[in-house]
PDB file of N, CA and C in Angstrom:
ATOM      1  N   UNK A   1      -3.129  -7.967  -4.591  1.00  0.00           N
ATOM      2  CA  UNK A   1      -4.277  -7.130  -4.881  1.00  0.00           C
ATOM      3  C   UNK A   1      -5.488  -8.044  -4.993  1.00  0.00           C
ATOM      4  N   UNK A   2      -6.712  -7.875  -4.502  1.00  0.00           N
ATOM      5  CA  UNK A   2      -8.006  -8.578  -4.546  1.00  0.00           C
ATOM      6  C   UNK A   2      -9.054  -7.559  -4.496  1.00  0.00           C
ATOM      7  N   UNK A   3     -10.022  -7.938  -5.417  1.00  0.00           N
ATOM      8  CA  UNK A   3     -10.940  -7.503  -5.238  1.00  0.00           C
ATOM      9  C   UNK A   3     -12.037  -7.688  -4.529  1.00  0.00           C
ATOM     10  N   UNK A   4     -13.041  -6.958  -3.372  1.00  0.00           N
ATOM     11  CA  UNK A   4     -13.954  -7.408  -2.938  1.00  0.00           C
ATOM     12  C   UNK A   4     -15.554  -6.215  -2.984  1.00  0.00           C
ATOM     13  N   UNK A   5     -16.389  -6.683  -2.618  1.00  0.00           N
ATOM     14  CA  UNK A   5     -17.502  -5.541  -2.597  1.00  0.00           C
ATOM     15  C   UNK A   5     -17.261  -4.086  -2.443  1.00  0.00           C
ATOM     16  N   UNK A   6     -15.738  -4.085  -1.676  1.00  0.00           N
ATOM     17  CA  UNK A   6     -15.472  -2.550  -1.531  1.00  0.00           C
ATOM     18  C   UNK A   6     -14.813  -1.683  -2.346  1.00  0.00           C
ATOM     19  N   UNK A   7     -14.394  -2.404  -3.704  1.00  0.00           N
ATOM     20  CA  UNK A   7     -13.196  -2.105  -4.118  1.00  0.00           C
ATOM     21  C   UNK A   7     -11.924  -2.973  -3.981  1.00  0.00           C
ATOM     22  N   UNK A   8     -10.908  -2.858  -4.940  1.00  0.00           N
ATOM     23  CA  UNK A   8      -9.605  -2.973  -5.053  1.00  0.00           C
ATOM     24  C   UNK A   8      -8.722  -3.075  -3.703  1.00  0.00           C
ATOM     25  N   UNK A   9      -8.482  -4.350  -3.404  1.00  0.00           N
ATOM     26  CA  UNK A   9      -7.656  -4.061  -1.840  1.00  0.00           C
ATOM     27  C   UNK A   9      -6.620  -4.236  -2.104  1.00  0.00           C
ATOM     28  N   UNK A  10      -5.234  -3.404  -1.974  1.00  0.00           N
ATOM     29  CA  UNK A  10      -4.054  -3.560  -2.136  1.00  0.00           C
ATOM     30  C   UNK A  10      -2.901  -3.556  -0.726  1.00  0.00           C
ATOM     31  N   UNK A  11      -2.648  -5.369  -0.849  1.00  0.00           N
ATOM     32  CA  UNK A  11      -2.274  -5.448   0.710  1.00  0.00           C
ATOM     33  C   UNK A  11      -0.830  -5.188   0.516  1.00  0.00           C
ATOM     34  N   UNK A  12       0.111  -4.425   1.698  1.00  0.00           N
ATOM     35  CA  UNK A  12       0.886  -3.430   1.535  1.00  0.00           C
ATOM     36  C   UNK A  12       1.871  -3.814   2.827  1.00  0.00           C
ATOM     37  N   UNK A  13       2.649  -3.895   3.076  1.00  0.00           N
ATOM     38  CA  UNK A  13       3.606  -3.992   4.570  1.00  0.00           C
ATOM     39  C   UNK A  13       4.620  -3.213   4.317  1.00  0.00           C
ATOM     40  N   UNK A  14       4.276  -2.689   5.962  1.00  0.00           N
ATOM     41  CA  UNK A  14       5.180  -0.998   5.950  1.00  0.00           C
ATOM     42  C   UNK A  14       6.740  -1.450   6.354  1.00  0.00           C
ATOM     43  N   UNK A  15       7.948  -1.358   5.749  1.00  0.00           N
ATOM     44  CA  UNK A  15       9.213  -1.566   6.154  1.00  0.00           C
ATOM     45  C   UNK A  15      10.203  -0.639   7.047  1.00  0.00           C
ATOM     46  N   UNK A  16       9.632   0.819   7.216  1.00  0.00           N
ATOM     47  CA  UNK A  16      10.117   2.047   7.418  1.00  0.00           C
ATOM     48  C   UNK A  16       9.080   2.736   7.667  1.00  0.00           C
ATOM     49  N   UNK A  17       9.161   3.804   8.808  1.00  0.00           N
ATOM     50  CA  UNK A  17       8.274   4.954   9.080  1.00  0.00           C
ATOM     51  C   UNK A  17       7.246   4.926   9.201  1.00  0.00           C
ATOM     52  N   UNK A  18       6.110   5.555   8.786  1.00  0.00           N
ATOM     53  CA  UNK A  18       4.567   5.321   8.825  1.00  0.00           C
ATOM     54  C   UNK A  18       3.711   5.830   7.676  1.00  0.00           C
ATOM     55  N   UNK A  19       2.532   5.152   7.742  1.00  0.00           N
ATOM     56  CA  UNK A  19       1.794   5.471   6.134  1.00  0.00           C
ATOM     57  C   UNK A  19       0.616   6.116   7.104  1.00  0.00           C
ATOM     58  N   UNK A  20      -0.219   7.718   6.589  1.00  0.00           N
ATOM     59  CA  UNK A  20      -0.908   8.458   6.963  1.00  0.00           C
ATOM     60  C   UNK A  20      -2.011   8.373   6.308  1.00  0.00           C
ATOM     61  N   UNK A  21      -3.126   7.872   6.292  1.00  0.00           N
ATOM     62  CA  UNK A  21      -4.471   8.384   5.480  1.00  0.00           C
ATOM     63  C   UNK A  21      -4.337   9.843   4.949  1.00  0.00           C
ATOM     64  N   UNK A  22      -4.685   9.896   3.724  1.00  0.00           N
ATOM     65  CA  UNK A  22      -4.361  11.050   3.079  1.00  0.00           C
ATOM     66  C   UNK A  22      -3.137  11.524   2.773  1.00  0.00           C
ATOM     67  N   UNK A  23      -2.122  11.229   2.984  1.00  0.00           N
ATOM     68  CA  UNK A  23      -0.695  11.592   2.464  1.00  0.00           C
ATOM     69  C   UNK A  23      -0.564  10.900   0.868  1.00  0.00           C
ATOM     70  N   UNK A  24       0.249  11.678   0.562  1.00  0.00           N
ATOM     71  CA  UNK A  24       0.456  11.217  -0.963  1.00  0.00           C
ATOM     72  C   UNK A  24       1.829  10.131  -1.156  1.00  0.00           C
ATOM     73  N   UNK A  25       1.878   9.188  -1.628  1.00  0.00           N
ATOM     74  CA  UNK A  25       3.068   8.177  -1.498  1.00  0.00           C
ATOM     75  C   UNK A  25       3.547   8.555  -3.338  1.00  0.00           C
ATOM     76  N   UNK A  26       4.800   7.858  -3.523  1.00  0.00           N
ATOM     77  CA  UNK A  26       5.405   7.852  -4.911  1.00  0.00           C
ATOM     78  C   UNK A  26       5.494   6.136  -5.104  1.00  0.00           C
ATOM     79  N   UNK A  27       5.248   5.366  -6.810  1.00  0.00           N
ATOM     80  CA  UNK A  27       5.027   4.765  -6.827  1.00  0.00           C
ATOM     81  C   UNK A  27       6.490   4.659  -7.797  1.00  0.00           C
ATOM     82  N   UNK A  28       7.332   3.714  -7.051  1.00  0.00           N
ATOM     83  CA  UNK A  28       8.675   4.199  -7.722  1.00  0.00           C
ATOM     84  C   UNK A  28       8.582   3.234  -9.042  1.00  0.00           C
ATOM     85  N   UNK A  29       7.685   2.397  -8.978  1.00  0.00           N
ATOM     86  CA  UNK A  29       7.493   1.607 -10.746  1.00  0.00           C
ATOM     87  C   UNK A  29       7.736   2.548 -12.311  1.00  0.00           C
ATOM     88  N   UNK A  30       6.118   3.408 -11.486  1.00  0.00           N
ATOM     89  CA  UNK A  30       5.244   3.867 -12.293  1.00  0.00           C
ATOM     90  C   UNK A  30       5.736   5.400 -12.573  1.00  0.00           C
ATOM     91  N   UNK A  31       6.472   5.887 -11.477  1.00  0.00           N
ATOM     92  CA  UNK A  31       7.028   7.329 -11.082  1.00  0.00           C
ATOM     93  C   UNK A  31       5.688   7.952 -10.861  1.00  0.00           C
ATOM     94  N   UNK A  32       4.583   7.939 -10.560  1.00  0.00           N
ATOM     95  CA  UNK A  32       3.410   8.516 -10.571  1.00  0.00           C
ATOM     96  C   UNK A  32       3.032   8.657  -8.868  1.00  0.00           C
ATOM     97  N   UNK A  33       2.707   9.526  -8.634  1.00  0.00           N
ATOM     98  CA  UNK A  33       1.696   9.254  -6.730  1.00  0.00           C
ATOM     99  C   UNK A  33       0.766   9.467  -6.986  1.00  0.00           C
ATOM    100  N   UNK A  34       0.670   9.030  -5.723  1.00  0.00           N
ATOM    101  CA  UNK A  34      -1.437   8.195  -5.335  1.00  0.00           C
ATOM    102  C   UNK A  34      -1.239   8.952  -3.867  1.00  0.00           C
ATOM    103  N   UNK A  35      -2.604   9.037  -3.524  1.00  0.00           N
ATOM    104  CA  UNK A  35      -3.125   9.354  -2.212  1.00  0.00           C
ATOM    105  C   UNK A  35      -3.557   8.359  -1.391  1.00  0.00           C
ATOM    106  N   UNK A  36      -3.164   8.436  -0.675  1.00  0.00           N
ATOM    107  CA  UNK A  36      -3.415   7.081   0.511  1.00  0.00           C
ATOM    108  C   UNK A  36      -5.221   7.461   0.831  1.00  0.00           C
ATOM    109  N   UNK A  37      -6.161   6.730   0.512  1.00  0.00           N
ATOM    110  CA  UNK A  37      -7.625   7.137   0.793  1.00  0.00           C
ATOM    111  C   UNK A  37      -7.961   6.790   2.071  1.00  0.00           C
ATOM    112  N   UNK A  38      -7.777   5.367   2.127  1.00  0.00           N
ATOM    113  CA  UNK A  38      -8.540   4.487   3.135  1.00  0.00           C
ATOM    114  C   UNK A  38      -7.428   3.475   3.702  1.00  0.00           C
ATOM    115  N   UNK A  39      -7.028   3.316   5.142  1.00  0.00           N
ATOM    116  CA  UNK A  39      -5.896   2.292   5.573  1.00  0.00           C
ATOM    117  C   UNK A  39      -6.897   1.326   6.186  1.00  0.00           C
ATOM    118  N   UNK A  40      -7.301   0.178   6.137  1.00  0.00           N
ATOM    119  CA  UNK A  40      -7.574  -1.205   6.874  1.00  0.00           C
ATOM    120  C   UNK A  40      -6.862  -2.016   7.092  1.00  0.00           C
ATOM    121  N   UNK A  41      -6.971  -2.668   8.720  1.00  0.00           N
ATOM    122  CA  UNK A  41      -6.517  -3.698   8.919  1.00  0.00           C
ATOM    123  C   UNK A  41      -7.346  -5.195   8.747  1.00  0.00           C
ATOM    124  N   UNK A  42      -7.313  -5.848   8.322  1.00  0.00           N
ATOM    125  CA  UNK A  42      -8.255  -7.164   7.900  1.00  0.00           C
ATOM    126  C   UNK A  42      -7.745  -8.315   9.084  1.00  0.00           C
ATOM    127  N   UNK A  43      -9.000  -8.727   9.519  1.00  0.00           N
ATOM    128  CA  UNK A  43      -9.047  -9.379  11.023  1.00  0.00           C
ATOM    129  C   UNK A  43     -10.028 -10.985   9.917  1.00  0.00           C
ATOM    130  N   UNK A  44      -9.412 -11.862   9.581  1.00  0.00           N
ATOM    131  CA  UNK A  44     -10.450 -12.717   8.648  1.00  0.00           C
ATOM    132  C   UNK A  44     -10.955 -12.327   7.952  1.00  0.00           C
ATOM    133  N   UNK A  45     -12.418 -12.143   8.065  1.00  0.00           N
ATOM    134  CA  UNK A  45     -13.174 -11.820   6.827  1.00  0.00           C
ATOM    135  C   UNK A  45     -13.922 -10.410   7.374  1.00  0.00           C
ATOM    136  N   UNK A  46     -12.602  -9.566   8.510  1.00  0.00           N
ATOM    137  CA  UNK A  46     -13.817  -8.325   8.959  1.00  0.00           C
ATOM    138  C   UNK A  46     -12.696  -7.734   8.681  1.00  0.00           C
ATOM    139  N   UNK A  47     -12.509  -6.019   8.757  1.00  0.00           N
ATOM    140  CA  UNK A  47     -12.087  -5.070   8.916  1.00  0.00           C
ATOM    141  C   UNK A  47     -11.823  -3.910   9.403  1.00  0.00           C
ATOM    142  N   UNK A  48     -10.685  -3.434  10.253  1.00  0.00           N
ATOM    143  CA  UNK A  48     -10.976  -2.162  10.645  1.00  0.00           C
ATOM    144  C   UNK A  48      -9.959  -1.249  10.128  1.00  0.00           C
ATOM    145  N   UNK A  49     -11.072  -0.127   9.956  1.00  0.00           N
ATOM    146  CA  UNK A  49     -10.379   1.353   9.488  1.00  0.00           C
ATOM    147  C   UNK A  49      -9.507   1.754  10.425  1.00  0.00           C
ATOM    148  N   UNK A  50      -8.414   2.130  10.259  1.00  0.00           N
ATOM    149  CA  UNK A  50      -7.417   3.261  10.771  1.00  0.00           C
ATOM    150  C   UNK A  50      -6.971   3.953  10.167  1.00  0.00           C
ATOM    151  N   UNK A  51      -6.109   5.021  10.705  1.00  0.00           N
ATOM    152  CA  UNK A  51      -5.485   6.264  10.236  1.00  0.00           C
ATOM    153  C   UNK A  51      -3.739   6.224  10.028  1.00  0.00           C
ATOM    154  N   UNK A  52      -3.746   5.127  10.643  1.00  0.00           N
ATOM    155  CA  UNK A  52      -2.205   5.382  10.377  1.00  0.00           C
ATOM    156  C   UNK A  52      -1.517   3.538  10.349  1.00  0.00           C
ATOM    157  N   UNK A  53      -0.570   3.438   9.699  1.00  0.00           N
ATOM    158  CA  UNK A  53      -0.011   1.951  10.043  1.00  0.00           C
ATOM    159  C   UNK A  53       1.696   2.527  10.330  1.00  0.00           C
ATOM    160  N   UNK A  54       2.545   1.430  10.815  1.00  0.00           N
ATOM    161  CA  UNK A  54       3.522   2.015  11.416  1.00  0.00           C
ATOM    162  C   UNK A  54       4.590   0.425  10.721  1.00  0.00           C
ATOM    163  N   UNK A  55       5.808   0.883  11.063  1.00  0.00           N
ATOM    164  CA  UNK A  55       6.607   0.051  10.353  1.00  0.00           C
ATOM    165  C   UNK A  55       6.748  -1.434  11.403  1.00  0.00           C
ATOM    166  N   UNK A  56       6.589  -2.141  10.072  1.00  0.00           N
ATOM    167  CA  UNK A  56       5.912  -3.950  10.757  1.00  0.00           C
ATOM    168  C   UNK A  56       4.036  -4.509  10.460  1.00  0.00           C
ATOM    169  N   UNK A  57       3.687  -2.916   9.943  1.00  0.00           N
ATOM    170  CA  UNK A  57       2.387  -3.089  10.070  1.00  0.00           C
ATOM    171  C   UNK A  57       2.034  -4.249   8.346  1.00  0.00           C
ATOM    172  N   UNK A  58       1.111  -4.939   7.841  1.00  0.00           N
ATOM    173  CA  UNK A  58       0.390  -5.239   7.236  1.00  0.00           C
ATOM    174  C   UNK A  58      -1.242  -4.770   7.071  1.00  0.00           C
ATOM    175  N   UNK A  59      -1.299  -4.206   5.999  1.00  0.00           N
ATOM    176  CA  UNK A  59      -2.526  -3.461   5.889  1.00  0.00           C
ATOM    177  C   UNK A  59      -2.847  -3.838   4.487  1.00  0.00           C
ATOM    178  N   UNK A  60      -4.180  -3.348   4.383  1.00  0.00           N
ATOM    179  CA  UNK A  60      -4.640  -3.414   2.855  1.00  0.00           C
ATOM    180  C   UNK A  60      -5.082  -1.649   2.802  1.00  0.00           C
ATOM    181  N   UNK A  61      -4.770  -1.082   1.500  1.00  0.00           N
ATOM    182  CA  UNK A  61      -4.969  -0.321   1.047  1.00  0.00           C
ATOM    183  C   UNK A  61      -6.400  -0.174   0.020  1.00  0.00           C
ATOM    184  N   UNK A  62      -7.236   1.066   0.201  1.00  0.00           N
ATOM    185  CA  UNK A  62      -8.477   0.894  -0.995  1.00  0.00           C
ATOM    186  C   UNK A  62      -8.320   1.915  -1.873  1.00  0.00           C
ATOM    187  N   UNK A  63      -8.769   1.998  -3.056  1.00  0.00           N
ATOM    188  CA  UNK A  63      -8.473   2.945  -3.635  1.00  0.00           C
ATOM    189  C   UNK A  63      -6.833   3.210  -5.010  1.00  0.00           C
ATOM    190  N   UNK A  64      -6.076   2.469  -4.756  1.00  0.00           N
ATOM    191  CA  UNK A  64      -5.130   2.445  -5.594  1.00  0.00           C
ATOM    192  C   UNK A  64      -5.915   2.278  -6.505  1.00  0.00           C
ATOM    193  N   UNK A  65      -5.138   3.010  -7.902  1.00  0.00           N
ATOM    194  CA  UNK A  65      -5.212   2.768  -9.377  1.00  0.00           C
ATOM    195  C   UNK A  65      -4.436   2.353 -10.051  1.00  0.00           C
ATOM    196  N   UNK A  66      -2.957   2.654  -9.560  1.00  0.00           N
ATOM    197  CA  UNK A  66      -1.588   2.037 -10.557  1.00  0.00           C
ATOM    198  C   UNK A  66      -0.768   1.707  -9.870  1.00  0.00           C
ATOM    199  N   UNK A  67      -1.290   0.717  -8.336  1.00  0.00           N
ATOM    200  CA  UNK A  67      -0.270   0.111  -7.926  1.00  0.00           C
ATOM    201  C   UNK A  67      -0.517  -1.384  -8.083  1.00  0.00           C
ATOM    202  N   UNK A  68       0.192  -2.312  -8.212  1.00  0.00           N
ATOM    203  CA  UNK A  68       0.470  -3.759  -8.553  1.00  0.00           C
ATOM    204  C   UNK A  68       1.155  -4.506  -7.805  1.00  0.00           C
ATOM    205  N   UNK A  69       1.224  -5.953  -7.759  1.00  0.00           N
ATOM    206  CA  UNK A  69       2.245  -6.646  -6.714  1.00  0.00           C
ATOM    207  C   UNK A  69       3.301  -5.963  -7.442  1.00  0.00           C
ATOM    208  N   UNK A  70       4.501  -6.261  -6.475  1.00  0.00           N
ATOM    209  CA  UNK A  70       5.808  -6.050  -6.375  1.00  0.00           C
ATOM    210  C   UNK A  70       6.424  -4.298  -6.765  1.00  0.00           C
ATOM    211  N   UNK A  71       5.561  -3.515  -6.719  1.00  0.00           N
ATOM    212  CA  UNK A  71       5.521  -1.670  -6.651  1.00  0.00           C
ATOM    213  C   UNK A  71       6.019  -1.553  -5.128  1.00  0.00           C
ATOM    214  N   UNK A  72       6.656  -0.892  -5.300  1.00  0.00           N
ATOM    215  CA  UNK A  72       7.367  -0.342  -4.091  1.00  0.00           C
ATOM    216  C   UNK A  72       6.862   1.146  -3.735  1.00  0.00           C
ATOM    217  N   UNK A  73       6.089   1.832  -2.750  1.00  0.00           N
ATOM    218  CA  UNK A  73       5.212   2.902  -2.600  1.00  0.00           C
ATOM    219  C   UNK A  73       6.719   3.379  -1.418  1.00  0.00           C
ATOM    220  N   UNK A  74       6.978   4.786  -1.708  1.00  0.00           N
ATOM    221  CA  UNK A  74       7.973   5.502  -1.011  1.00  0.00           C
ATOM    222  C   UNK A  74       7.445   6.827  -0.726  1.00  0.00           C
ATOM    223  N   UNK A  75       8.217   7.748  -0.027  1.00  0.00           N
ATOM    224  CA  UNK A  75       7.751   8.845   0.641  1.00  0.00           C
ATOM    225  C   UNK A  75       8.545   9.698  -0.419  1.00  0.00           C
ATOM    226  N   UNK A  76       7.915  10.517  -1.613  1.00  0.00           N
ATOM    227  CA  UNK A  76       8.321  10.967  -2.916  1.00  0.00           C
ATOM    228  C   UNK A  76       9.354  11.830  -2.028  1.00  0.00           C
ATOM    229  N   UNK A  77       9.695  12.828  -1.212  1.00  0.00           N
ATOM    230  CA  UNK A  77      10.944  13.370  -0.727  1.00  0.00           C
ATOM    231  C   UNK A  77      11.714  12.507  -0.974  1.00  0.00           C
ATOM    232  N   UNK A  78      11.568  11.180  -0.779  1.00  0.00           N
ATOM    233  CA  UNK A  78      12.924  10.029  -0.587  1.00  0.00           C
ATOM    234  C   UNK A  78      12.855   9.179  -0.804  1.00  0.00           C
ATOM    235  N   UNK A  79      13.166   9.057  -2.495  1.00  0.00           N
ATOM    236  CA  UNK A  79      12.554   7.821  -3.271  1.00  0.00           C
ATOM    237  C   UNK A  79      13.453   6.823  -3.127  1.00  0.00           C
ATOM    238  N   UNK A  80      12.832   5.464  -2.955  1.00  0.00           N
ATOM    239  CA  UNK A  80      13.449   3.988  -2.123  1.00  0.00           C
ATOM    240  C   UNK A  80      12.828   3.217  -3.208  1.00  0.00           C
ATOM    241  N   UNK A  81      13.569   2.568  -3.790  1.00  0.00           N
ATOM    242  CA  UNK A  81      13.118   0.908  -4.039  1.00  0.00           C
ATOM    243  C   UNK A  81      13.510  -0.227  -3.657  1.00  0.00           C
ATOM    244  N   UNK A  82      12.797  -1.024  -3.589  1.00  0.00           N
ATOM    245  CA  UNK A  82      13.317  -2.733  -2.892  1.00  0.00           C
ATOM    246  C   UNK A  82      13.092  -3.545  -4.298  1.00  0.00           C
ATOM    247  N   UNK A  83      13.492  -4.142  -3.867  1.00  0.00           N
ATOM    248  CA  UNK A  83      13.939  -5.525  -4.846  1.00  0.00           C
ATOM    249  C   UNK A  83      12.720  -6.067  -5.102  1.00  0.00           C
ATOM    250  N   UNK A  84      12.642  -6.168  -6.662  1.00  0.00           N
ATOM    251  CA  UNK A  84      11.457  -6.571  -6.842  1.00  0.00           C
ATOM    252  C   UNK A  84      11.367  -8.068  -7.092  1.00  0.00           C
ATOM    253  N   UNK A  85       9.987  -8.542  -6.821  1.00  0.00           N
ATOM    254  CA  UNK A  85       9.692 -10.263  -5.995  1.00  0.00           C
ATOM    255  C   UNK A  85       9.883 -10.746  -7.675  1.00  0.00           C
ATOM    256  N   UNK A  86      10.081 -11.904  -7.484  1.00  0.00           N
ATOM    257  CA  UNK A  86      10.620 -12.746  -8.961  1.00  0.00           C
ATOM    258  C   UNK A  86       9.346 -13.871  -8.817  1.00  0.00           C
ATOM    259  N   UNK A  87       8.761 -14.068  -9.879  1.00  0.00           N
ATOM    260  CA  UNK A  87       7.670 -15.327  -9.643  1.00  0.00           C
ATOM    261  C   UNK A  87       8.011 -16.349 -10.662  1.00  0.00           C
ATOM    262  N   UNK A  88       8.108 -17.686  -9.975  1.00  0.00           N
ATOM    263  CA  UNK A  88       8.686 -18.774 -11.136  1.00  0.00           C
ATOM    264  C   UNK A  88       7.772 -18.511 -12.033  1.00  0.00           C
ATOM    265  N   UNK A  89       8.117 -19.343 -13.216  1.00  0.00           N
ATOM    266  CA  UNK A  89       7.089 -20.147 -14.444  1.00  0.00           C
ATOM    267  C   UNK A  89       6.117 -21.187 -14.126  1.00  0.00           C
TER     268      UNK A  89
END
């Protein structure tokens, strides 16, 4: 997660299926969903908007409120978690 002039960027890689601008995801941490607002792809220090990312994709997300590293975002019909990342001391 980083912050820049635009807001909160929460960078995200899709493992399965596809993430839709505007669809609602489940945040299997938090049990709470969020709405997907805004999908960018970040090219260096530029960006472009799209509508959809597809599985393999890396994107940053804008707009999250209660997602964090290692949150696992699932399609609430079919709640998935992955293994969450371990960070040394």
């Amino acid at each position: 997660i980083m912050d820049d002039k635009y807001g909160a960027l929460t960078f995200t890689r899709i493992y399965s299926g596809k993430l839709e601008k505007g669809t609602n995801v489940l945040n299997t941490f938090t049990g709470k969903t969020e709405r997907i607002g805004r999908i960018v792809e970040m090219h260096a220090d530029s960006r472009e908007e799209v509508d959809t990312a597809q599985a393999g994709d890396i994107v940053a997300l804008l707009g999250m409120k209660n997602t964090q590293t290692g949150h696992t975002l699932c399609d609430p019909d079919q709640p998935a978690t992955l293994e969450p990342m371990v960070f040394p001391d």
